[in-house]
PDB file of N, CA and C in Angstrom:
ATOM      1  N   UNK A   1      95.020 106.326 113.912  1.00  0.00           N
ATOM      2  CA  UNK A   1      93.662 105.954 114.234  1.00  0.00           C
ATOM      3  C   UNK A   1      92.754 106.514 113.155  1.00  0.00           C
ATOM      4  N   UNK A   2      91.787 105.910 113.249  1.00  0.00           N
ATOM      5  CA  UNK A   2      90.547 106.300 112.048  1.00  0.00           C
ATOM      6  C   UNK A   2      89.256 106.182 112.286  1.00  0.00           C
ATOM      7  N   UNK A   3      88.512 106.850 112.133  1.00  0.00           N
ATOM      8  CA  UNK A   3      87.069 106.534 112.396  1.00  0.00           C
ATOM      9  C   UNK A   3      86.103 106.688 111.109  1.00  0.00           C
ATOM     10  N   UNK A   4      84.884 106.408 110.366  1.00  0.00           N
ATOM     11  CA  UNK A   4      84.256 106.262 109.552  1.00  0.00           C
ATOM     12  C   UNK A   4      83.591 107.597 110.237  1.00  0.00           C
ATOM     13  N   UNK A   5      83.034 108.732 109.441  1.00  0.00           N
ATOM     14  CA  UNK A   5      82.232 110.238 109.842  1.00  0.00           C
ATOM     15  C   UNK A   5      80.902 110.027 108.716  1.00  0.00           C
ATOM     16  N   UNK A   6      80.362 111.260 109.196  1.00  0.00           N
ATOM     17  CA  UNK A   6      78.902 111.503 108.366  1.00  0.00           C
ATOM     18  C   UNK A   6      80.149 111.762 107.184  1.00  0.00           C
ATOM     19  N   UNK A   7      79.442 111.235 105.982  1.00  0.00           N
ATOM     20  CA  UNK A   7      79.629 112.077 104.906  1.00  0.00           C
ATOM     21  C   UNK A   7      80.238 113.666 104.935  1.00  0.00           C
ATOM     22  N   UNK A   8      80.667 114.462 104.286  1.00  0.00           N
ATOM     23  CA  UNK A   8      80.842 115.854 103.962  1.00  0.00           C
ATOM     24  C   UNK A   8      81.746 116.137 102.650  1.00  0.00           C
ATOM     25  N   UNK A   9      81.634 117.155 102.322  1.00  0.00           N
ATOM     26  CA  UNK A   9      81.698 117.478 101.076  1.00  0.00           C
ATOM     27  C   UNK A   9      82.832 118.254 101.504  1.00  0.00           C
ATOM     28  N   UNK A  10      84.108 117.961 100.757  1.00  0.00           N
ATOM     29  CA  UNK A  10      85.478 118.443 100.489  1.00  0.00           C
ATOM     30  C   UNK A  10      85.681 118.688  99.170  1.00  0.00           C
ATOM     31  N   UNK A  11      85.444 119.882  98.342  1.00  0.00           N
ATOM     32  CA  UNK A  11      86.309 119.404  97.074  1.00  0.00           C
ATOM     33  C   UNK A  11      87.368 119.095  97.013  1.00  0.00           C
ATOM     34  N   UNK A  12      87.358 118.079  95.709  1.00  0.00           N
ATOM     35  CA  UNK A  12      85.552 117.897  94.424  1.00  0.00           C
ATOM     36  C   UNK A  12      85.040 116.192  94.835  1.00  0.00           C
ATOM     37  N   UNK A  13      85.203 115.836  96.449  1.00  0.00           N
ATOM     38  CA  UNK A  13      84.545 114.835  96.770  1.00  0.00           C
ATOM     39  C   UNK A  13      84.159 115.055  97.778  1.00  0.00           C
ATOM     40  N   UNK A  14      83.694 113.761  98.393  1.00  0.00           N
ATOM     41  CA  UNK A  14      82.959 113.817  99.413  1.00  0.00           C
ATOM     42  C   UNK A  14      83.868 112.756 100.837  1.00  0.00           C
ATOM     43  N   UNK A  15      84.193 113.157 102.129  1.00  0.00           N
ATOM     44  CA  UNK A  15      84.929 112.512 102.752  1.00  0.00           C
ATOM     45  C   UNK A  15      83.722 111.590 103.463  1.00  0.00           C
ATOM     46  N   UNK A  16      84.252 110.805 103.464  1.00  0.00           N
ATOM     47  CA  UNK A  16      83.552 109.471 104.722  1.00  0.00           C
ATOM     48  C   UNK A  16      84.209 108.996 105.644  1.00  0.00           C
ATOM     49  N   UNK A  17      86.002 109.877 105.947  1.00  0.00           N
ATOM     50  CA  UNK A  17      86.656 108.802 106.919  1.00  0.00           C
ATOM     51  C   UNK A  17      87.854 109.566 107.605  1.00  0.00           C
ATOM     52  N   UNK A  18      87.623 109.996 109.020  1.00  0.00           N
ATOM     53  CA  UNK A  18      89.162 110.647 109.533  1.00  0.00           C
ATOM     54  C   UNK A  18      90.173 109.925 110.137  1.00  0.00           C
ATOM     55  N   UNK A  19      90.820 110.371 109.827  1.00  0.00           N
ATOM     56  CA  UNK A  19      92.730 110.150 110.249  1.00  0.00           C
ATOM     57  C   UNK A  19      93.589 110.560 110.890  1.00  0.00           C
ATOM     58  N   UNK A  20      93.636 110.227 111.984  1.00  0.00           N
ATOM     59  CA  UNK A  20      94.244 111.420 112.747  1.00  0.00           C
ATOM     60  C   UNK A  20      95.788 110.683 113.310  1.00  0.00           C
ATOM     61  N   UNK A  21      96.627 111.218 113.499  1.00  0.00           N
ATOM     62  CA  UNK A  21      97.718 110.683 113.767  1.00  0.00           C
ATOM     63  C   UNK A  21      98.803 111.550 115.011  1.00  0.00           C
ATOM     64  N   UNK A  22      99.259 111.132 116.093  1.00  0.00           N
ATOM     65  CA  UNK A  22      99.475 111.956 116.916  1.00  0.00           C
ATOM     66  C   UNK A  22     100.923 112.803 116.895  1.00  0.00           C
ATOM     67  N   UNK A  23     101.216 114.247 117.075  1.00  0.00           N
ATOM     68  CA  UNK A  23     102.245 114.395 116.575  1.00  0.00           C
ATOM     69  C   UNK A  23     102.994 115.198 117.907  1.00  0.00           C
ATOM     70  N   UNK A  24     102.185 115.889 118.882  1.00  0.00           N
ATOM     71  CA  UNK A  24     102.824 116.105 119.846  1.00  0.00           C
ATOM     72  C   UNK A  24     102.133 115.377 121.277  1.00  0.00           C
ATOM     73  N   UNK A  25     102.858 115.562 122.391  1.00  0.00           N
ATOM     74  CA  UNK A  25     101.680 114.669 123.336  1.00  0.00           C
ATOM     75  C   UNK A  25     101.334 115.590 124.393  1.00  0.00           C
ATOM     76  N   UNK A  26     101.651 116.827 124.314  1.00  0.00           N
ATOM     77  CA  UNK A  26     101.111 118.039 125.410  1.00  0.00           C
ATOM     78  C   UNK A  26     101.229 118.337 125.970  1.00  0.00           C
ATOM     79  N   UNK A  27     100.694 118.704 127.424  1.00  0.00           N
ATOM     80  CA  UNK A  27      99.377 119.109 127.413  1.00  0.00           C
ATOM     81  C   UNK A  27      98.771 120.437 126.260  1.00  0.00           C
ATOM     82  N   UNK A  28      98.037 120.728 125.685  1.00  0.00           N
ATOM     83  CA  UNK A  28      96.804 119.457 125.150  1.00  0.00           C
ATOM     84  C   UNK A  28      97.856 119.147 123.962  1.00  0.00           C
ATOM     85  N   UNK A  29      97.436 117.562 123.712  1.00  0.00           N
ATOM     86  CA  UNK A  29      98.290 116.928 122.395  1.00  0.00           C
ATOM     87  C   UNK A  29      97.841 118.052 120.845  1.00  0.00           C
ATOM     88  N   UNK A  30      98.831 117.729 120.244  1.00  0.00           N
ATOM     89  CA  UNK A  30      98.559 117.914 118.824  1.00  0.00           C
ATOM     90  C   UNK A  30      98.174 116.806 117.791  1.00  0.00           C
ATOM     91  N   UNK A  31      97.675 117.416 116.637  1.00  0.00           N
ATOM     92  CA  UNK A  31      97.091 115.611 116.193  1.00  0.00           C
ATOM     93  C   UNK A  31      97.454 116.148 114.178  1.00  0.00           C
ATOM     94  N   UNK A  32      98.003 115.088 113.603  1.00  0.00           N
ATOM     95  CA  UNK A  32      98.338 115.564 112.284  1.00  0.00           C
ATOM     96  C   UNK A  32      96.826 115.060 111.400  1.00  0.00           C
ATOM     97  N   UNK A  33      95.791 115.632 110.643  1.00  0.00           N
ATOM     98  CA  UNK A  33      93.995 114.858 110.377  1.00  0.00           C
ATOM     99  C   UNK A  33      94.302 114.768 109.071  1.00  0.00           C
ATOM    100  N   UNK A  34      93.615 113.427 108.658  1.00  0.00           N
ATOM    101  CA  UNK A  34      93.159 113.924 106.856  1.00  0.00           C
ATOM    102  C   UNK A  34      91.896 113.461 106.841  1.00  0.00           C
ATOM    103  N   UNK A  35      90.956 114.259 105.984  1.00  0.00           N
ATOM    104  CA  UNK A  35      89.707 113.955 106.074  1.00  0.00           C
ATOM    105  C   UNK A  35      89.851 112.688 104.391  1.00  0.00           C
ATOM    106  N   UNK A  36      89.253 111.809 104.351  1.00  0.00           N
ATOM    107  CA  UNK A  36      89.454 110.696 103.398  1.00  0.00           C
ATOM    108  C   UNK A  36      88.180 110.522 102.943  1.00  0.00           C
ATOM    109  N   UNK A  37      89.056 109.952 101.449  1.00  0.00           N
ATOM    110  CA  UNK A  37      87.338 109.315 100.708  1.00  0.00           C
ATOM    111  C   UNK A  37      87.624 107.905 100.672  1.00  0.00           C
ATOM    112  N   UNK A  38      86.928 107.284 101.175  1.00  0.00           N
ATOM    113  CA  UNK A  38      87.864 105.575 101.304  1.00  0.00           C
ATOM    114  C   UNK A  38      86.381 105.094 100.386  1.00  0.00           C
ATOM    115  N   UNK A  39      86.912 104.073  99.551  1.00  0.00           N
ATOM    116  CA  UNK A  39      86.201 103.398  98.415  1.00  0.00           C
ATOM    117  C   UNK A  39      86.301 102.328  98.669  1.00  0.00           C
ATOM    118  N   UNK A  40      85.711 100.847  99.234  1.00  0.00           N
ATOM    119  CA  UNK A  40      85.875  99.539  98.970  1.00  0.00           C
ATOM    120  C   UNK A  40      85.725  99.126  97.875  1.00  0.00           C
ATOM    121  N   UNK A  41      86.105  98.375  96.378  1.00  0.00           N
ATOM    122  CA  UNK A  41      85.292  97.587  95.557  1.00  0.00           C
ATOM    123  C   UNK A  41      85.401  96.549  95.998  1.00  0.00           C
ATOM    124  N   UNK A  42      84.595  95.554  95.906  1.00  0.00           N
ATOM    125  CA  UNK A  42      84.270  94.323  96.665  1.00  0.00           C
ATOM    126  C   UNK A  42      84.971  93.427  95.398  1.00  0.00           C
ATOM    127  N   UNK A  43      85.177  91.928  95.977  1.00  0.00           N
ATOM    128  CA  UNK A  43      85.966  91.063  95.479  1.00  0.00           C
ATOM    129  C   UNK A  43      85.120  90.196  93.915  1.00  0.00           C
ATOM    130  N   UNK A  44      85.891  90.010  93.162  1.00  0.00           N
ATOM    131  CA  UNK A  44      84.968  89.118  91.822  1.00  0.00           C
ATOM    132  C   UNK A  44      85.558  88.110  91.768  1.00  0.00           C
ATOM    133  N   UNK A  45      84.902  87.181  91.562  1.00  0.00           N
ATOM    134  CA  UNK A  45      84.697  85.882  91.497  1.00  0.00           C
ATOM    135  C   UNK A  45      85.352  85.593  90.526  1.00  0.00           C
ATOM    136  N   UNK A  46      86.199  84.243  89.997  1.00  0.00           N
ATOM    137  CA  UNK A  46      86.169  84.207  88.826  1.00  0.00           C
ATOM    138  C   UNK A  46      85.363  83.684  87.740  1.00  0.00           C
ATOM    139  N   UNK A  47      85.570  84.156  86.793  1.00  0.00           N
ATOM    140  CA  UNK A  47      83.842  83.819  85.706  1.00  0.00           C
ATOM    141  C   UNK A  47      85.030  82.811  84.531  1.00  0.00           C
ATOM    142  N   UNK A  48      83.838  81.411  84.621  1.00  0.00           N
ATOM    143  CA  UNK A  48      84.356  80.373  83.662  1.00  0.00           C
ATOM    144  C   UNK A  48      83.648  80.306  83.129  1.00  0.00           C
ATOM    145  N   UNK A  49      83.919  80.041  81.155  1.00  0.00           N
ATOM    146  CA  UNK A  49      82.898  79.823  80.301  1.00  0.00           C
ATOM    147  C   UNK A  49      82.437  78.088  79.991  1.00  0.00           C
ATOM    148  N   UNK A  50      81.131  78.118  80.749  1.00  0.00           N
ATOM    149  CA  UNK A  50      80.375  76.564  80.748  1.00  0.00           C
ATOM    150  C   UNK A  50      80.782  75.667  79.393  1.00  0.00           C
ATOM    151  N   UNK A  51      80.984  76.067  78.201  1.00  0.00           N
ATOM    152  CA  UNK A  51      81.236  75.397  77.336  1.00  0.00           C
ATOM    153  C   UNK A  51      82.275  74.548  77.448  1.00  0.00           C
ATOM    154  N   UNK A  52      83.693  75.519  77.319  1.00  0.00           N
ATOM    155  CA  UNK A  52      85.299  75.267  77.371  1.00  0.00           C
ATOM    156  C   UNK A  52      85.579  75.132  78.641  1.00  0.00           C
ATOM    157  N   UNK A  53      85.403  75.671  79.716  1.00  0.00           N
ATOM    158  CA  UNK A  53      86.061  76.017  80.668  1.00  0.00           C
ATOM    159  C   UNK A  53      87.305  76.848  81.235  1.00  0.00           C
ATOM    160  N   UNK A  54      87.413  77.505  79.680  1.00  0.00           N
ATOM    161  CA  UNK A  54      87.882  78.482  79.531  1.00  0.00           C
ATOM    162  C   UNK A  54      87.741  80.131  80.945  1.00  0.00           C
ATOM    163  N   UNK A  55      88.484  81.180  81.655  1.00  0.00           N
ATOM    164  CA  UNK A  55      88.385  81.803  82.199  1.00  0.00           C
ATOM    165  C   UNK A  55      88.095  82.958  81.335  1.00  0.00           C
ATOM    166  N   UNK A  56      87.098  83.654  81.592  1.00  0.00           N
ATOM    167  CA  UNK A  56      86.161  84.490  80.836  1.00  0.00           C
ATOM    168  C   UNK A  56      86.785  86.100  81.529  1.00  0.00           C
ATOM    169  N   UNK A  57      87.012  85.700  83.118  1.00  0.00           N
ATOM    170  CA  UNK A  57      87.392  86.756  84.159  1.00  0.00           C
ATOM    171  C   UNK A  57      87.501  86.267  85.046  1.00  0.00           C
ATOM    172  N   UNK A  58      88.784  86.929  85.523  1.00  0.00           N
ATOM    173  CA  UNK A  58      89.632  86.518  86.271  1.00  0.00           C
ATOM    174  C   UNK A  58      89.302  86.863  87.484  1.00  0.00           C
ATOM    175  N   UNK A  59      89.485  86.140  88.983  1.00  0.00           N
ATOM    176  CA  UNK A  59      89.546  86.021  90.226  1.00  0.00           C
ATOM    177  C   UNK A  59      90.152  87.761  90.444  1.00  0.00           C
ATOM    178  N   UNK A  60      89.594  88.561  90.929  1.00  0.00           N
ATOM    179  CA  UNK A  60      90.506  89.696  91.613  1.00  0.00           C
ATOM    180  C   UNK A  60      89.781  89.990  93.189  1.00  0.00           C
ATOM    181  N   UNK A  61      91.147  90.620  93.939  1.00  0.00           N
ATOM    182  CA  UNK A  61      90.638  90.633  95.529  1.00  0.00           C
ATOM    183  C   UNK A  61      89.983  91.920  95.962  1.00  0.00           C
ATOM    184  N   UNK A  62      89.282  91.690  97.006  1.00  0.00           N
ATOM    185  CA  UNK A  62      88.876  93.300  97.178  1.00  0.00           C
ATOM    186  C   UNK A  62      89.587  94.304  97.236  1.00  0.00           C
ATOM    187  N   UNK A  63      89.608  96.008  97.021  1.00  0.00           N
ATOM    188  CA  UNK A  63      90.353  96.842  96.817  1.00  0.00           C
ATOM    189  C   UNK A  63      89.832  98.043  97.290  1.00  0.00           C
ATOM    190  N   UNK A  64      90.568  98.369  98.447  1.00  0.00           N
ATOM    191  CA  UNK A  64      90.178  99.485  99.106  1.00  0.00           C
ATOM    192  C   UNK A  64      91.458 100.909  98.856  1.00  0.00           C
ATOM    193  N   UNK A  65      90.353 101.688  98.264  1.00  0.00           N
ATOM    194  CA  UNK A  65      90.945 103.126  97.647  1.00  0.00           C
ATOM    195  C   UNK A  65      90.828 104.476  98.389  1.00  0.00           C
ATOM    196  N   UNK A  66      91.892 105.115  98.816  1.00  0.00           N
ATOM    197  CA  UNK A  66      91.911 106.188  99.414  1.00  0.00           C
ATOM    198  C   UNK A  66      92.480 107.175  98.733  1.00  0.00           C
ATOM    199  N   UNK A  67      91.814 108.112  99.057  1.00  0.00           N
ATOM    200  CA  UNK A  67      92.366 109.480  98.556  1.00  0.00           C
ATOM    201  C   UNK A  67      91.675 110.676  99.398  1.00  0.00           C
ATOM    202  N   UNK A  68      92.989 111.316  99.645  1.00  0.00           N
ATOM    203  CA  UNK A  68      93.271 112.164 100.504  1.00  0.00           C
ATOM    204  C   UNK A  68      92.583 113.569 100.225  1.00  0.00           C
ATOM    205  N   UNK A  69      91.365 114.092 101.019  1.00  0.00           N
ATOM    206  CA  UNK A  69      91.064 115.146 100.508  1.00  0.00           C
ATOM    207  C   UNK A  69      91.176 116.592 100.951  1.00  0.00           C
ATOM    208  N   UNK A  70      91.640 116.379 102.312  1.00  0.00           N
ATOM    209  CA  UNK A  70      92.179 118.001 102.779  1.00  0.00           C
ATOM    210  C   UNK A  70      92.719 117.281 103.885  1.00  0.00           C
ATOM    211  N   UNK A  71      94.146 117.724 104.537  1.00  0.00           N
ATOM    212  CA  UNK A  71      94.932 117.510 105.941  1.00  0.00           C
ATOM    213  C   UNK A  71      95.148 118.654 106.426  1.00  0.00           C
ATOM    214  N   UNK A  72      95.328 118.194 107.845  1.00  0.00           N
ATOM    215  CA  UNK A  72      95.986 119.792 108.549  1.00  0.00           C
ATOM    216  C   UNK A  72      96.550 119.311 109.652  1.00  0.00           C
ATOM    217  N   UNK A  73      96.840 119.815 110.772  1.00  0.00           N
ATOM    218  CA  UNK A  73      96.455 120.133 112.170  1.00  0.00           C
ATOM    219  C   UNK A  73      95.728 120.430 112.997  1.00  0.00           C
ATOM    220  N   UNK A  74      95.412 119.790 114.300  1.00  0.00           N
ATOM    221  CA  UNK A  74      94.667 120.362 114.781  1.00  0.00           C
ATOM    222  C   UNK A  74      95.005 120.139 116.264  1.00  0.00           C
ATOM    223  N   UNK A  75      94.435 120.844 117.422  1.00  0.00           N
ATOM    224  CA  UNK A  75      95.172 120.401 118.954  1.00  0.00           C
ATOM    225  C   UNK A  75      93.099 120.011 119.498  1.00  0.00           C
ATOM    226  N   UNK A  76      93.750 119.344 120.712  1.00  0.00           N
ATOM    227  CA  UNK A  76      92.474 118.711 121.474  1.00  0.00           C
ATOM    228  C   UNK A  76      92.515 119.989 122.502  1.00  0.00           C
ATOM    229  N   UNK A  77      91.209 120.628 122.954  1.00  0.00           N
ATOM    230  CA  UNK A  77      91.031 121.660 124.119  1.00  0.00           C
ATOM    231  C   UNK A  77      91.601 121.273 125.546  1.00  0.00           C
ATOM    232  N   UNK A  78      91.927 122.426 125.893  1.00  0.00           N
ATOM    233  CA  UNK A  78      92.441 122.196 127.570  1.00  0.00           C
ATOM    234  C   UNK A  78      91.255 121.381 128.174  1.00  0.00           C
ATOM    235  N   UNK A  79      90.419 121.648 127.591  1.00  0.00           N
ATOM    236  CA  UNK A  79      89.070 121.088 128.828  1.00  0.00           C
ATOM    237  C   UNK A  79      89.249 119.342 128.330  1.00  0.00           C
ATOM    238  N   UNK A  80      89.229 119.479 127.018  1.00  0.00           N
ATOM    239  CA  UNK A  80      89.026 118.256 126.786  1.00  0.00           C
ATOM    240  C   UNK A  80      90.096 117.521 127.385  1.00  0.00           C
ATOM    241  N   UNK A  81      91.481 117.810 127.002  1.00  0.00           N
ATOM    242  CA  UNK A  81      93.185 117.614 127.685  1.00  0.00           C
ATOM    243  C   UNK A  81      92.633 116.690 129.102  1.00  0.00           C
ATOM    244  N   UNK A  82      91.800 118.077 130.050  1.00  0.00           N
ATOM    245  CA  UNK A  82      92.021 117.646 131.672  1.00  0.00           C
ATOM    246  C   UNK A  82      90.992 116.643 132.063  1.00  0.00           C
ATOM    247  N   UNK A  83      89.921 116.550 130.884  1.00  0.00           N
ATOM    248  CA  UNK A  83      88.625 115.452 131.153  1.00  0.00           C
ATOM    249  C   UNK A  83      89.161 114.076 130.908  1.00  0.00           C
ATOM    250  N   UNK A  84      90.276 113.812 130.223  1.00  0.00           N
ATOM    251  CA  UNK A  84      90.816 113.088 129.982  1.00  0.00           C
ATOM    252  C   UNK A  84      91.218 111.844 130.716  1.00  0.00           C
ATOM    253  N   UNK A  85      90.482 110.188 131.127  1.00  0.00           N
ATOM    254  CA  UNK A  85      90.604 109.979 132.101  1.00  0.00           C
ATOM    255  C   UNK A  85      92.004 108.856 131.914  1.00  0.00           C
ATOM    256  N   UNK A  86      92.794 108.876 132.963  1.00  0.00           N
ATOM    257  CA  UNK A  86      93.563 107.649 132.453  1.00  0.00           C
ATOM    258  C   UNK A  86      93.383 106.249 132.941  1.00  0.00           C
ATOM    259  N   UNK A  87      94.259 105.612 132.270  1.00  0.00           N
ATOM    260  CA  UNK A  87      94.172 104.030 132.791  1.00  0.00           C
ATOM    261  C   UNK A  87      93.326 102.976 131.714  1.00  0.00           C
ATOM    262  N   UNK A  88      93.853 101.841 131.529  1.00  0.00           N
ATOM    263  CA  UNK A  88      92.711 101.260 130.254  1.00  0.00           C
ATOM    264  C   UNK A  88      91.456 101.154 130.082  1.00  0.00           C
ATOM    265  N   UNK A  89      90.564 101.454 131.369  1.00  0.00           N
ATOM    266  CA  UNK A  89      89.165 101.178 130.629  1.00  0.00           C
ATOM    267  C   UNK A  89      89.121 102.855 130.194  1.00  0.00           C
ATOM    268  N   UNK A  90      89.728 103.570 129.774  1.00  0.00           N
ATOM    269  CA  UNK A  90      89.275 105.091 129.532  1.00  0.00           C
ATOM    270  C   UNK A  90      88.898 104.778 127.875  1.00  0.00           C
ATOM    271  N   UNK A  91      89.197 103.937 127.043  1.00  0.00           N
ATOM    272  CA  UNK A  91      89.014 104.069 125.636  1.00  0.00           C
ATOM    273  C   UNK A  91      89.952 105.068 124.849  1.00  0.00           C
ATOM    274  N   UNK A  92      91.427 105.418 125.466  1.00  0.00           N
ATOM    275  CA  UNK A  92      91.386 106.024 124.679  1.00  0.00           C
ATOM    276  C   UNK A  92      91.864 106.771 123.474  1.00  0.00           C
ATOM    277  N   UNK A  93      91.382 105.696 122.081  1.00  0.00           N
ATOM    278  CA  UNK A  93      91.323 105.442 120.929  1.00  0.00           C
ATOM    279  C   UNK A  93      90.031 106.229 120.563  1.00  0.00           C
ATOM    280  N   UNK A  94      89.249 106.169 121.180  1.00  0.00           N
ATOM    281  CA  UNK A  94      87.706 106.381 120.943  1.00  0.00           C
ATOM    282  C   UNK A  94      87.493 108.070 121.504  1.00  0.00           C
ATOM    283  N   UNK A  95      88.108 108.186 122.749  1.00  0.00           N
ATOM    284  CA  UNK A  95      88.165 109.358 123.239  1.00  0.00           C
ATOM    285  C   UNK A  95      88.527 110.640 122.027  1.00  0.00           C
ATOM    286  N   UNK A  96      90.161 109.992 121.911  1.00  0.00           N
ATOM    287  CA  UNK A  96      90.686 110.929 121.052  1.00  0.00           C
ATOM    288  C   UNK A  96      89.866 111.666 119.614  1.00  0.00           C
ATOM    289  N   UNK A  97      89.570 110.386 119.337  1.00  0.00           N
ATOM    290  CA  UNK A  97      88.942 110.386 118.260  1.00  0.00           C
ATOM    291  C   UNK A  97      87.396 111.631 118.182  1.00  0.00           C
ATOM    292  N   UNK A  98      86.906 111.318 119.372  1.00  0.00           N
ATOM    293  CA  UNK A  98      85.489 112.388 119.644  1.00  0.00           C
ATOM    294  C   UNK A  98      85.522 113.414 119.559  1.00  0.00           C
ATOM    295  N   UNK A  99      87.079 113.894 120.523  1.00  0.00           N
ATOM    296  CA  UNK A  99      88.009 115.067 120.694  1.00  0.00           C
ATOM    297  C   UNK A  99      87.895 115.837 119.536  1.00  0.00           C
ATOM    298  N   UNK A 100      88.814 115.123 118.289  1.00  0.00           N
ATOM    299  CA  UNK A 100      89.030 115.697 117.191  1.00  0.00           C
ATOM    300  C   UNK A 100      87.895 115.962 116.715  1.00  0.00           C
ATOM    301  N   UNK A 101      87.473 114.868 116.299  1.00  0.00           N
ATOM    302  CA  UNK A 101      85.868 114.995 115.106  1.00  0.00           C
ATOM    303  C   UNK A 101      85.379 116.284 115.691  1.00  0.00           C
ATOM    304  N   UNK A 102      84.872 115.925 117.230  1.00  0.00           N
ATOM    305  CA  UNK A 102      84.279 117.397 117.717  1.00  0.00           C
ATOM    306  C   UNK A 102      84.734 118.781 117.074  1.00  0.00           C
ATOM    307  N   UNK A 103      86.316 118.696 117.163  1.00  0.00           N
ATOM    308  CA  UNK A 103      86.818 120.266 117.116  1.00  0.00           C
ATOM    309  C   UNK A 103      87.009 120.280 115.826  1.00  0.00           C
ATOM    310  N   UNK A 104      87.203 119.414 114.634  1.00  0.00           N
ATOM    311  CA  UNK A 104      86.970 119.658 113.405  1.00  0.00           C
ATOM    312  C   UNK A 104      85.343 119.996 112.501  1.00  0.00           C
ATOM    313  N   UNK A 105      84.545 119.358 114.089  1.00  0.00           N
ATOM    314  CA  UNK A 105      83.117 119.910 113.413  1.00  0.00           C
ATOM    315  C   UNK A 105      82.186 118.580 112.299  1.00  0.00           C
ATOM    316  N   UNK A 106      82.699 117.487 113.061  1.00  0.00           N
ATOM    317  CA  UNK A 106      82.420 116.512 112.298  1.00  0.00           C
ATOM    318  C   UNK A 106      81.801 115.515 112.848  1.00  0.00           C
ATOM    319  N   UNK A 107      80.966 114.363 112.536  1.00  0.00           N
ATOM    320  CA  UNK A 107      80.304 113.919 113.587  1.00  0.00           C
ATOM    321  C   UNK A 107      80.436 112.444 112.947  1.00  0.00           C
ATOM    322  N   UNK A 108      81.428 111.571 113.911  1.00  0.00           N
ATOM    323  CA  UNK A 108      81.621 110.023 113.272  1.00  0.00           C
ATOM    324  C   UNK A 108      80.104 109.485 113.590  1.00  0.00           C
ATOM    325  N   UNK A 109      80.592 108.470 112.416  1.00  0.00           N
ATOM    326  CA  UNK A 109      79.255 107.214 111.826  1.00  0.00           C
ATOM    327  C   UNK A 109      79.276 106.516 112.955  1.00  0.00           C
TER     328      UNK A 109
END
């Protein structure tokens, strides 16, 4: 799972995006995080020269770049563990996710 966060500063960048991945299931779960710098460059067109019709530049697709700027571990609190509601409308993708950010001190976008 992933969520987009405020900005923060990891050297020697800046993260915009957590990762959390589940590694034990508990009570309370464990969660494996990487805080990320995720980069979109957006897609280019290709550029033809009006004269010839010659390709000037070439068609390329969008390109999304990650790099990894600090991982760890981390566990979700007992409190949080037992608030935990089940069944599908609980969200929880979204839950988990609050969990962590919270206890890593981070506050998703």
């Amino acid at each position: 799972m992933q969520t987009s966060i405020s900005p923060v500063q990891v050297y020697p960048a800046t993260a915009n995006t957590l990762y959390i991945r589940s590694i034990t299931l508990g009570p309370p779960p464990s969660y494996y995080y990487e805080l990320q710098e995720v980069t979109v460059t957006p897609a280019i067109a290709e550029q033809v020269d009006p004269t010839d019709g010659s390709i000037i530049v070439a068609a390329q697709p969008e390109q999304t770049t990650v790099v990894v700027l600090k991982n760890g571990n981390v566990n979700m609190t007992e409190e949080q563990w037992d608030n935990w509601q089940a069944g599908p409308a609980s969200g929880d993708d979204d839950y988990q996710l609050n969990a962590i950010s919270a206890n890593l001190g981070l506050t998703r976008a």
